[in-house]
Protein backbone atom coordinates (compact mmCIF):
# COMPACT_ATOMS: atom_id res chain seq x y z
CA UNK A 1 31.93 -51.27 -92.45
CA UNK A 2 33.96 -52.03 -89.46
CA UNK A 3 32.12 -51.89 -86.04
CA UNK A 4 35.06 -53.14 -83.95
CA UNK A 5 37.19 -50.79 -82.40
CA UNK A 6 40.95 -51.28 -82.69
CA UNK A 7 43.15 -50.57 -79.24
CA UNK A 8 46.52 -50.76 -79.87
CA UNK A 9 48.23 -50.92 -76.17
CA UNK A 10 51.61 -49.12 -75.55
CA UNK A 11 51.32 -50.07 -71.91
CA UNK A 12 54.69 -50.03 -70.55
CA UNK A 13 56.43 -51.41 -73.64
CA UNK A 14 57.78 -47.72 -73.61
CA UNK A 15 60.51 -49.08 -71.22
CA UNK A 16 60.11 -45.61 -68.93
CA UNK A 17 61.85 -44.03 -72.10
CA UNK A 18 59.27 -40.42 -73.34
CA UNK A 19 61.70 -40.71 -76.69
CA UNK A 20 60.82 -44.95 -77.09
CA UNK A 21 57.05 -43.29 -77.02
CA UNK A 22 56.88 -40.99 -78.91
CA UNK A 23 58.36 -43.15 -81.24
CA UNK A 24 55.76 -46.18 -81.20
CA UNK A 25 52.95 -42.84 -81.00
CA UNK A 26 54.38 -41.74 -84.55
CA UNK A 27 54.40 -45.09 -85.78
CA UNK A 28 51.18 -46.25 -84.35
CA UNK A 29 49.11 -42.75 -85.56
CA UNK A 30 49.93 -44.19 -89.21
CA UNK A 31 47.90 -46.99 -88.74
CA UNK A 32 44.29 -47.81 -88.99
CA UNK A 33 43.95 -47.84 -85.28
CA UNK A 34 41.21 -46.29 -83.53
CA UNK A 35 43.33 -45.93 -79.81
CA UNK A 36 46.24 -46.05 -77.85
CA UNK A 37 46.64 -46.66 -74.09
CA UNK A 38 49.19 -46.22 -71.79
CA UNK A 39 49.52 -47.92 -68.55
CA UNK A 40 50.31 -45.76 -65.34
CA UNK A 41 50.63 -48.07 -62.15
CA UNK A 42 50.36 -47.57 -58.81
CA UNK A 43 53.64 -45.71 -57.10
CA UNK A 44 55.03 -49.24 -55.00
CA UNK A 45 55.44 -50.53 -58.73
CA UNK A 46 58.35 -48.29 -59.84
CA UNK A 47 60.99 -49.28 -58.07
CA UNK A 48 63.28 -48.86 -61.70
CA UNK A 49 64.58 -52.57 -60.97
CA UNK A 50 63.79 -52.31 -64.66
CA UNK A 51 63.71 -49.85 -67.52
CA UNK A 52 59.79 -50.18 -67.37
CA UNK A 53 59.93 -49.52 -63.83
CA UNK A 54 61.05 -45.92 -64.04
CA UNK A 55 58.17 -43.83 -64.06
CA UNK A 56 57.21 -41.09 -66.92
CA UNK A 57 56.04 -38.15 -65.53
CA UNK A 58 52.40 -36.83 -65.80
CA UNK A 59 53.68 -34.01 -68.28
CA UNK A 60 54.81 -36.45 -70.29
CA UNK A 61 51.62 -38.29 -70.49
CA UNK A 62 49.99 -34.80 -71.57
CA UNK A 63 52.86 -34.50 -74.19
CA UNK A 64 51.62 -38.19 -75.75
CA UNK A 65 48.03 -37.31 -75.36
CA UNK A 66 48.52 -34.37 -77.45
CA UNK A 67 50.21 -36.28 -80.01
CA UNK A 68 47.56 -39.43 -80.30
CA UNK A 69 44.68 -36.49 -81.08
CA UNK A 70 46.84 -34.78 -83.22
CA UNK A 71 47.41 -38.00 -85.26
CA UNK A 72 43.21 -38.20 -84.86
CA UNK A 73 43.08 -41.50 -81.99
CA UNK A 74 41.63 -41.75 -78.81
CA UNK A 75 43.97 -41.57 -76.21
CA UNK A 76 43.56 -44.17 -73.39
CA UNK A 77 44.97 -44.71 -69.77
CA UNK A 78 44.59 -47.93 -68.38
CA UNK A 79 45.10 -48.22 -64.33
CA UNK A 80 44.77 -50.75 -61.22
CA UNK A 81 44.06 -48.35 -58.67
CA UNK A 82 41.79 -44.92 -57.72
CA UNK A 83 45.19 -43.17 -56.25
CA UNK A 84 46.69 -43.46 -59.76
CA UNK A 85 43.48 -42.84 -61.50
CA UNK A 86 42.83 -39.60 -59.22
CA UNK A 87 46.13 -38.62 -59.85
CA UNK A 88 46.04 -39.53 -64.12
CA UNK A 89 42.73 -37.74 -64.41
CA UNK A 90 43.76 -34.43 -65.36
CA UNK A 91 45.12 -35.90 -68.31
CA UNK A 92 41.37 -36.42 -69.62
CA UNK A 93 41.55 -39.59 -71.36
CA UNK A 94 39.19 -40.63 -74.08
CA UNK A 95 38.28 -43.25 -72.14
CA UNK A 96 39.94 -45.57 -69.19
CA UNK A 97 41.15 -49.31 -68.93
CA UNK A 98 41.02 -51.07 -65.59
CA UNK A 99 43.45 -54.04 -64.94
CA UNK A 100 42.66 -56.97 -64.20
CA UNK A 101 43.55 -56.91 -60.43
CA UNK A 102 41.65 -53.54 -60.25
CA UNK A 103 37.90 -55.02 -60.89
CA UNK A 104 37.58 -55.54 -57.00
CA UNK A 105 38.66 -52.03 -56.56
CA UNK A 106 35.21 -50.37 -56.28
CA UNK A 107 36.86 -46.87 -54.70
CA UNK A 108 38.39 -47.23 -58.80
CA UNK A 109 35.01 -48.10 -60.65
CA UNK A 110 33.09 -45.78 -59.44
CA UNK A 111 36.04 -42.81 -59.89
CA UNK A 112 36.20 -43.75 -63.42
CA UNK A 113 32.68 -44.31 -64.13
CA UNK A 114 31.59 -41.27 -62.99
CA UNK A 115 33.67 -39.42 -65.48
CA UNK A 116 31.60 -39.42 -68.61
CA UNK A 117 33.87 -41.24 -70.71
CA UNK A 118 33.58 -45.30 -71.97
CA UNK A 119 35.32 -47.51 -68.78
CA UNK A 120 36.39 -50.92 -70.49
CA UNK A 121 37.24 -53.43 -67.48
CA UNK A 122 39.34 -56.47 -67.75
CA UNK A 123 38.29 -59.00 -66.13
CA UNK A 124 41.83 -61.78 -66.58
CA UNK A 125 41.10 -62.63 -62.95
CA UNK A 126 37.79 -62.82 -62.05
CA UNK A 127 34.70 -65.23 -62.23
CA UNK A 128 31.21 -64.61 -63.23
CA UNK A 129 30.18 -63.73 -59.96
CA UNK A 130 32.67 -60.87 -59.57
CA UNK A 131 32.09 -59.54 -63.14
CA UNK A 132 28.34 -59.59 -62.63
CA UNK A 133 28.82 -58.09 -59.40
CA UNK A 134 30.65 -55.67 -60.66
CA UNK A 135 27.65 -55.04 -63.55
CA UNK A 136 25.12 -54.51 -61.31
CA UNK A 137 27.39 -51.95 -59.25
CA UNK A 138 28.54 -50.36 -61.79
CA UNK A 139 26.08 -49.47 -64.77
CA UNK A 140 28.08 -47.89 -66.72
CA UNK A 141 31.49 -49.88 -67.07
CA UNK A 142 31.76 -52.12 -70.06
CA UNK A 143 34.17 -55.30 -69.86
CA UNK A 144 37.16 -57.21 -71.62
CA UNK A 145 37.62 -60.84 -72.22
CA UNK A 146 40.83 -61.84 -71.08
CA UNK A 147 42.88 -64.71 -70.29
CA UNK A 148 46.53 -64.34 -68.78
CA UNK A 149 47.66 -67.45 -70.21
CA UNK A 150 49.90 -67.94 -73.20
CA UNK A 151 48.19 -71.47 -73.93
CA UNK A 152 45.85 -71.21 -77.12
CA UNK A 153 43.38 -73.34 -75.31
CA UNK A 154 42.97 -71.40 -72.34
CA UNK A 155 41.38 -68.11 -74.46
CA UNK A 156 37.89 -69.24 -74.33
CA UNK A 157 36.45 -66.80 -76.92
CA UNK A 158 32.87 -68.44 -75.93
CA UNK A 159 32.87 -66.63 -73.32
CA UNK A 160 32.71 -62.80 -74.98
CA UNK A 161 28.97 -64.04 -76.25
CA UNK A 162 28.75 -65.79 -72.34
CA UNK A 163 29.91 -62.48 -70.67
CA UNK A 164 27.29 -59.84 -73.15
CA UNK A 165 24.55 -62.53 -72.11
CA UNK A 166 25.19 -61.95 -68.38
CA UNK A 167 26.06 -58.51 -68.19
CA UNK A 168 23.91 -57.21 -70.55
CA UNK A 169 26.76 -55.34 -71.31
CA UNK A 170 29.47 -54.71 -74.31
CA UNK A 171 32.58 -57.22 -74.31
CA UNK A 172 35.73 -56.54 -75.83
CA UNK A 173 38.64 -59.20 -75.96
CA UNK A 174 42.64 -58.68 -74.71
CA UNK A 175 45.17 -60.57 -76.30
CA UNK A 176 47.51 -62.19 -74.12
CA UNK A 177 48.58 -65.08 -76.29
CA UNK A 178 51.42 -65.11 -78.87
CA UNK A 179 49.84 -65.82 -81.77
CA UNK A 180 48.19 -62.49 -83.20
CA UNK A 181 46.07 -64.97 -85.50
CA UNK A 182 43.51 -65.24 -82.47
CA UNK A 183 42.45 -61.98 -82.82
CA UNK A 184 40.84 -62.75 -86.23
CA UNK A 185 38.94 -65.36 -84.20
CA UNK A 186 37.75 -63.34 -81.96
CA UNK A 187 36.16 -61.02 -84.51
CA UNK A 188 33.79 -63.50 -84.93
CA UNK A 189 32.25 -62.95 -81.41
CA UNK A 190 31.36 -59.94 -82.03
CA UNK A 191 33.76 -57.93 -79.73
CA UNK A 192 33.44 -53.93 -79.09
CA UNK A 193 36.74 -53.63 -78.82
CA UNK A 194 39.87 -55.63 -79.36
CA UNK A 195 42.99 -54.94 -77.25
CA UNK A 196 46.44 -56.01 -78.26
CA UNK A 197 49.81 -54.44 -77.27
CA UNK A 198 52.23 -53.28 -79.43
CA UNK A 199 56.59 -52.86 -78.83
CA UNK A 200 59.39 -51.50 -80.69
CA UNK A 201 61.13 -53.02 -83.61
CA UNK A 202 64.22 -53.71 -81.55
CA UNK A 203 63.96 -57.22 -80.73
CA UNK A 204 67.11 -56.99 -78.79
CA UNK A 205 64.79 -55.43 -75.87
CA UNK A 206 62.75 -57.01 -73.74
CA UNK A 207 59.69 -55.26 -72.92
CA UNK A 208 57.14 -56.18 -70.30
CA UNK A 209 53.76 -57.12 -72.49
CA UNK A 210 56.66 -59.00 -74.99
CA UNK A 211 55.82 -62.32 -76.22
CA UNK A 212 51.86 -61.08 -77.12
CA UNK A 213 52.74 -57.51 -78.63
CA UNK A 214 52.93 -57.16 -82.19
CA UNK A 215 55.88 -55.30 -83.33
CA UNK A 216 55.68 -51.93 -84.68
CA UNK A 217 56.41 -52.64 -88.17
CA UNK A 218 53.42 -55.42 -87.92
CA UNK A 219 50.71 -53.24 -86.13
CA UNK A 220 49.32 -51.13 -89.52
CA UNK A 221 49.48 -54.38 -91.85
CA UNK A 222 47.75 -56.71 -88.56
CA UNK A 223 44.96 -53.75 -88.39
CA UNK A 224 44.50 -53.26 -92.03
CA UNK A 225 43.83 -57.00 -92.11
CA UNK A 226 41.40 -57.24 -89.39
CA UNK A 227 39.35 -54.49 -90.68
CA UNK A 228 39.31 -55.87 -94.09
CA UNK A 229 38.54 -59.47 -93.04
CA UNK A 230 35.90 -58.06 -89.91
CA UNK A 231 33.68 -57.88 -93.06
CA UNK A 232 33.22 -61.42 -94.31
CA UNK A 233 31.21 -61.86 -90.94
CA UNK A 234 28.38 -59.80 -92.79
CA UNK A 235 24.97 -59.22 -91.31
CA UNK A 236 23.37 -62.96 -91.25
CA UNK A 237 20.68 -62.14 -94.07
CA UNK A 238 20.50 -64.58 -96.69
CA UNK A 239 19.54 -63.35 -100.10
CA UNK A 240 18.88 -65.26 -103.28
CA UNK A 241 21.57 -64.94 -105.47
């Protein structure tokens, strides 16, 4: 049975297009994911220098919501600042990301922690004393392992188990690396969550979260896999055969 949950990220990857997402929303409600996210930034950030800078509206955003439940996932919003979130919140996510740059934002942790729903933090770039500050502010936030860096050996995976130890808290991992393999890795930590973002087919587009996104067509079959192979890690028991 799987006890990971499985995130797939739109993000921005809808390139400020509602049609481009509601496409990867039918697509992705096929799968054996458990939630999709979309990423709403703050306003300085869409300044449509390019196609993933021009905003969706908030109606929109309803419009996907609706969608996701209907297709029976949790719809997430992930944010880097309480404006945005304040803003975003009638939309009544499932449950709320917070970027990286956002973990200092403690107007933004305690907004969305005080709103009933899971709060899954990344922490890309912060220390151990921030994210444990951060813990012990903020009891009810849970947090993500992740490394902005496309270089296999900067993931660390160690440090999910390090993070749980020190928190005392649920760790999930991001994937920011090319190579989707690393996910299966990670499964082996023991994650609550695994992140990953997910594009379009059309690999004539370049999409913001690019060179780490699985394509459409490879999210169900990368899901399906993970769930089937989250089982070999078993309980630990040891039974005579």
């Amino acid at each position: 049975m799987s006890t990971t949950q499985y995130i797939a990220e739109i993000g921005l990857n809808h390139l400020g297009s509602a049609a481009l997402a509601e496409e990867l929303i039918a697509g992705l409600i096929q799968t054996e994911a458990d939630g999709i996210t979309f990423q709403i930034r703050e306003d300085k950030f869409y300044d449509r220098s390019d196609p993933w800078t021009v905003p969706i509206a908030v109606d929109d955003h309803g419009a996907f919501r609706d969608a996701i439940h209907a297709g029976h996932k949790k719809f997430g919003l992930s944010v880097g600042d309480v404006t945005t979130a304040k803003r975003a919140g009638s939309l009544a996510p499932d449950f709320w990301k917070v970027l990286s740059f956002g973990l200092s934002d403690y107007d933004l942790l305690d907004y969305v922690s005080g709103l009933g729903v899971p709060v899954f933090v990344s922490t890309g770039n912060s220390d151990y004393a921030e994210i444990e500050d951060a813990a012990k502010r903020f009891p009810r936030v849970n947090f993500i392992h992740t490394q902005l860096s496309p270089v296999a050996g900067d993931v660390n995976l160690k440090a999910i188990q390090e993070m749980r130890e020190r928190t005392g808290r649920d760790v999930s991992f991001g994937l920011h690396l090319p190579d989707l393999r690393v996910l299966f890795m990670a499964l082996c930590f023991g994650p609550e969550a695994v992140f990953f973002y997910v594009k379009g087919d059309d690999a004539s587009k370049t999409y913001p979260d690019d060179a780490h996104a699985a394509a459409l067509a490879v999210a169900g079959p990368l899901i399906r896999d993970l769930r089937q192979l989250e089982t070999a890690i078993g309980t630990g028991e040891k039974d005579r055969a």
